[in-house]
Each structure stands twice: as C-alpha cells, then as structure tokens.
C-alpha atoms as a PDB file:
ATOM      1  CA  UNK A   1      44.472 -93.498 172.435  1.00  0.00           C
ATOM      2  CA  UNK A   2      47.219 -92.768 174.442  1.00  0.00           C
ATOM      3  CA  UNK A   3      50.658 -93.151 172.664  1.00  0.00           C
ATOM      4  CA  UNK A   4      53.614 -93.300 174.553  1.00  0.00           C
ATOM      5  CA  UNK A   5      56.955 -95.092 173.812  1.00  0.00           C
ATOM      6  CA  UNK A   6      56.247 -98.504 174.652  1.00  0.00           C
ATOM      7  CA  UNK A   7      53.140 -98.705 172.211  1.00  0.00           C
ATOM      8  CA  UNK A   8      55.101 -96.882 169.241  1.00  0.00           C
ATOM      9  CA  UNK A   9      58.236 -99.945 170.130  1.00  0.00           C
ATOM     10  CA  UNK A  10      55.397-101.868 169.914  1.00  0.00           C
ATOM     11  CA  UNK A  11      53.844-101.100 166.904  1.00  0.00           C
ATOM     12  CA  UNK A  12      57.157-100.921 164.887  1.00  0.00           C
ATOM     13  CA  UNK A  13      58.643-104.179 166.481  1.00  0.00           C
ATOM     14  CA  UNK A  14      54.847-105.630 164.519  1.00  0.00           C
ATOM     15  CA  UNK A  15      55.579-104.010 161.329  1.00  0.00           C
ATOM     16  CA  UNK A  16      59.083-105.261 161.582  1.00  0.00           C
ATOM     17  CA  UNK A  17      58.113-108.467 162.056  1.00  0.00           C
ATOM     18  CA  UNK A  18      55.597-108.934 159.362  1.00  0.00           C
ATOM     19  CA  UNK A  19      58.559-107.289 157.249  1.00  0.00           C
ATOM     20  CA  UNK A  20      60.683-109.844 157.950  1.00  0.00           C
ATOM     21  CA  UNK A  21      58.536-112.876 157.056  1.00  0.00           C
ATOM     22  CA  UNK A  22      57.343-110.384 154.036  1.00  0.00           C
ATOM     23  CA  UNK A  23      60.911-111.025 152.758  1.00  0.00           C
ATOM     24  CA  UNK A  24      61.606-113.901 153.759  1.00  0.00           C
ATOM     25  CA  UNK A  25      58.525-115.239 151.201  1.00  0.00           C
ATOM     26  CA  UNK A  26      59.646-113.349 148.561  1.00  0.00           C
ATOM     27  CA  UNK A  27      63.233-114.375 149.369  1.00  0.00           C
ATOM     28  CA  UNK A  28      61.632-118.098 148.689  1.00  0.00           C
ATOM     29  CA  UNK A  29      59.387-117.292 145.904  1.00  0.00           C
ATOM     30  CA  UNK A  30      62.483-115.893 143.981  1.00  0.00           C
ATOM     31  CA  UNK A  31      64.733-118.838 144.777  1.00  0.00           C
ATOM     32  CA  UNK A  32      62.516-121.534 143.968  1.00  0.00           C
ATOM     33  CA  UNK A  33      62.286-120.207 140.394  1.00  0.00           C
ATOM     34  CA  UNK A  34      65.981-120.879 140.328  1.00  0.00           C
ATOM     35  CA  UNK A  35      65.522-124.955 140.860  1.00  0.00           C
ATOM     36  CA  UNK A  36      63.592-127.302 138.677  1.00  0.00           C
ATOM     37  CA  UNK A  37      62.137-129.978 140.683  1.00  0.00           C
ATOM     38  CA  UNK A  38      60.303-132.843 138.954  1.00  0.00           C
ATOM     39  CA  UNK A  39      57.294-134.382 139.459  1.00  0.00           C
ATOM     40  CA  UNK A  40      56.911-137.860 140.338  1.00  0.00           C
ATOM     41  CA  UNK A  41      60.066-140.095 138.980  1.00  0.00           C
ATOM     42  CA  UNK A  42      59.418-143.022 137.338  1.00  0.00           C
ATOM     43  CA  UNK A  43      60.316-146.037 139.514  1.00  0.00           C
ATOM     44  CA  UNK A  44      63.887-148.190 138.724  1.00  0.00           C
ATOM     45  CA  UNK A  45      65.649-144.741 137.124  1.00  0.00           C
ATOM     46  CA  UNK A  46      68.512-145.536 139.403  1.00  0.00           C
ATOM     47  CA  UNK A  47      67.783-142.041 141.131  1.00  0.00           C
ATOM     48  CA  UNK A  48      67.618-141.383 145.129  1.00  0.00           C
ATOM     49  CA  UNK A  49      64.700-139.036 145.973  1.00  0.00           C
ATOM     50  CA  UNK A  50      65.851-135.868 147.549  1.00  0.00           C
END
C-alpha cells in the first residue's frame, strides 16, 4: 500500500481519536468511584431524586 501524507494524517487523526474517548472512559471510570449513588430510595424520605 501506498503511504503518502494524507493516509499517515489519517491514520494518526484514528488513533487520536480512539485516544481521546480511551481517556475520556477512564476519566469516568475514575470519577465515578469518587460519588456514592444509592439505589432505589425509599418513598416519603423527604429527598428529591437527582
């Protein structure tokens, strides 16, 4: 295959998109270990649902 510059800008803008979303799921991953989020609340606590 033939590899001039628009298939290597090609190639890298791929990889640096699956990076991105790559991080941004371990970005999420990592942050919701940092909230504690109940299960279902029992009815009449007073509490508005988020």
């Amino acid at each position: 295959m033939y590899m001039d510059a628009v298939v290597i800008a090609g190639i890298v803008t791929v990889l640096l998109i699956i990076g991105f979303f790559v991080g941004v799921g371990i970005f999420v991953m990592k942050d919701s270990k940092n909230h504690t989020y109940q299960g279902k609340k029992e009815e009449g606590s007073g509490q508005k649902p988020i």
